[in-house]
C-alpha atoms as a PDB file:
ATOM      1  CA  UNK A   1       0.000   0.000   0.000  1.00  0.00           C
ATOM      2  CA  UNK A   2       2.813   2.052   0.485  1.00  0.00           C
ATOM      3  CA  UNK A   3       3.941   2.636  -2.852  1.00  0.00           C
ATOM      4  CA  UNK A   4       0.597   3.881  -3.887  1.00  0.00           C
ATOM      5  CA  UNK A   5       0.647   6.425  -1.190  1.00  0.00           C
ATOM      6  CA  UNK A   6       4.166   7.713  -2.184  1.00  0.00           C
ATOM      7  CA  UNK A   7       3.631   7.612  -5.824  1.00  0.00           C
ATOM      8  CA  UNK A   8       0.333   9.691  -5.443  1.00  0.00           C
ATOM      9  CA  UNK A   9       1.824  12.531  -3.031  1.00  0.00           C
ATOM     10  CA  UNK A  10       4.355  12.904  -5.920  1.00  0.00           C
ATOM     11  CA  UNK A  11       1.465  13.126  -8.343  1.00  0.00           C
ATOM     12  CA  UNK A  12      -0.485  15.541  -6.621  1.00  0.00           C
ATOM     13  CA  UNK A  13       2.325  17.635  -6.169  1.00  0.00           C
ATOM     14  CA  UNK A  14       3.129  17.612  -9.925  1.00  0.00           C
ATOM     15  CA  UNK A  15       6.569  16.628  -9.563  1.00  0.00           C
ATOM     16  CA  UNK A  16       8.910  13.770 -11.080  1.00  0.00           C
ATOM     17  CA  UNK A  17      10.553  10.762  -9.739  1.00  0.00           C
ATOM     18  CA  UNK A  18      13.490  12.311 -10.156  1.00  0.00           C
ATOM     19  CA  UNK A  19      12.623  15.334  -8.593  1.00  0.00           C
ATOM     20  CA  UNK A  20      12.183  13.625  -5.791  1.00  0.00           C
ATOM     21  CA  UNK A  21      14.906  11.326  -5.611  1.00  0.00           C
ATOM     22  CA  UNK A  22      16.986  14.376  -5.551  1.00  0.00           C
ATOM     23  CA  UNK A  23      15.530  16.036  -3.085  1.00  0.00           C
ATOM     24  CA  UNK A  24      15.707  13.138  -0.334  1.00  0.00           C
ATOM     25  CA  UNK A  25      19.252  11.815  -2.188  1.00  0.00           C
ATOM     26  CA  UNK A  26      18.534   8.780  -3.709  1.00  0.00           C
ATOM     27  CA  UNK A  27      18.886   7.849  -7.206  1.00  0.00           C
ATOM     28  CA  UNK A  28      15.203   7.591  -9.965  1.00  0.00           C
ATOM     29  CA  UNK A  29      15.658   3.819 -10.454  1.00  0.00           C
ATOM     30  CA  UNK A  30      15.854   3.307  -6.866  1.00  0.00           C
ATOM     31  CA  UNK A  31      13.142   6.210  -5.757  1.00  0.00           C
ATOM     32  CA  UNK A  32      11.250   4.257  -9.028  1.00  0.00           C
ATOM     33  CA  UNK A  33      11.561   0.550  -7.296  1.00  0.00           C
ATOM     34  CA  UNK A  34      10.566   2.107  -3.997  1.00  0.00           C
ATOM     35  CA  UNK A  35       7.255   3.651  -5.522  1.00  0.00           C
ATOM     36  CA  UNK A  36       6.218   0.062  -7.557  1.00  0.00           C
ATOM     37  CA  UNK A  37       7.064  -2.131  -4.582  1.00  0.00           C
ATOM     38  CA  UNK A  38       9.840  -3.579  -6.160  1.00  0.00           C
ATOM     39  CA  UNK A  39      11.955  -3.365  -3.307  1.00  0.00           C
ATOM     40  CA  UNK A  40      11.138  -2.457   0.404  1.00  0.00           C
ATOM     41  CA  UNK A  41      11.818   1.034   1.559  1.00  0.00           C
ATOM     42  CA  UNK A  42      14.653   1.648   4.267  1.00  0.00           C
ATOM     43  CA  UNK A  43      13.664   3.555   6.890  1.00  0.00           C
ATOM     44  CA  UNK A  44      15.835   6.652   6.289  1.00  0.00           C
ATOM     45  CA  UNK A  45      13.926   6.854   3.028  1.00  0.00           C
ATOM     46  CA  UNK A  46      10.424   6.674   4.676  1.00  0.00           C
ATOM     47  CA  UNK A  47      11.416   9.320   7.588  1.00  0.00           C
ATOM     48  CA  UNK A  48      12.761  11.709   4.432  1.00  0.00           C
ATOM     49  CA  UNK A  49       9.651  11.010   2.212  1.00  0.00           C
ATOM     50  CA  UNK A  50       7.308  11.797   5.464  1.00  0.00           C
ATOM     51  CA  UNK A  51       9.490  15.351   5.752  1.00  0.00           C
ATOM     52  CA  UNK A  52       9.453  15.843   2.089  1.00  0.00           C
ATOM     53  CA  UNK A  53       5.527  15.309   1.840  1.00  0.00           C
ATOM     54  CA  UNK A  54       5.026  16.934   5.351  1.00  0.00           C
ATOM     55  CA  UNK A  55       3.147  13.795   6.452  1.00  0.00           C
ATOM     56  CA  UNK A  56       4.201  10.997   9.076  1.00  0.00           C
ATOM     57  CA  UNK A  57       5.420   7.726   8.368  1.00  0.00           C
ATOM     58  CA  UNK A  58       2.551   6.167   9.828  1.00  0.00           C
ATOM     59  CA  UNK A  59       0.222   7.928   6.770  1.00  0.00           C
ATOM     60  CA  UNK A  60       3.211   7.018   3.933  1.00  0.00           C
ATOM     61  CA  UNK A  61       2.870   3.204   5.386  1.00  0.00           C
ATOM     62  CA  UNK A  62      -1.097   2.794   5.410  1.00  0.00           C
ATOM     63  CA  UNK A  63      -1.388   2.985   9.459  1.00  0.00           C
ATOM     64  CA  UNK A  64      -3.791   5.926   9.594  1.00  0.00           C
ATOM     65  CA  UNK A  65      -5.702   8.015   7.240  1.00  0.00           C
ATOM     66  CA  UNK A  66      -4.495  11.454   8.582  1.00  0.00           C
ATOM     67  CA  UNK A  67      -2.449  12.819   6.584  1.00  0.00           C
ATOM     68  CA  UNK A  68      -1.053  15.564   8.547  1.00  0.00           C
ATOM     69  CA  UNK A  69       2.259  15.589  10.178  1.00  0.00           C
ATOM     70  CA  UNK A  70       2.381  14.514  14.033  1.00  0.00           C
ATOM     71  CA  UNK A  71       3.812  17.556  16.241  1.00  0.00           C
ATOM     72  CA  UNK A  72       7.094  18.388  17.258  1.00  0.00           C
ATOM     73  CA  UNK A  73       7.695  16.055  20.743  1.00  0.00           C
ATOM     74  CA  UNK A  74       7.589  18.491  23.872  1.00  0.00           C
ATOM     75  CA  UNK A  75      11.136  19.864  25.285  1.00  0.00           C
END
């Protein structure tokens, strides 16, 4: 489910695969086997996709609906 999620945020933002594989510094063909399921998405690469999109993990991995960002934790 999670490479539907991550392929539409890039669609709805109008921007490429390799836009985004820039931005959170990974290469297309691996940002493109990340958003067909071809291969499993590290966890760096889900926390950088959640900051890029301004969403939480939880949302990019099908564990809640909501897709706004959860708050900054309390100092």
């Amino acid at each position: 489910m999670y490479y539907r999620r991550i392929r539409d945020l890039r669609e709805d933002s109008d921007l490429t695969q390799m836009q985004i594989a820039q931005a959170i510094n990974v290469t297309q063909r691996s940002y493109s086997y990340y958003e067909t399921g071809t291969h499993m998405i590290p966890p760096w690469v889900l926390s950088a996709l959640a900051d890029f999109h301004h969403t939480s993990v939880d949302y990019l991995l099908g564990r809640t609906n909501v897709r706004a960002p959860y708050p900054p934790p309390r100092r």
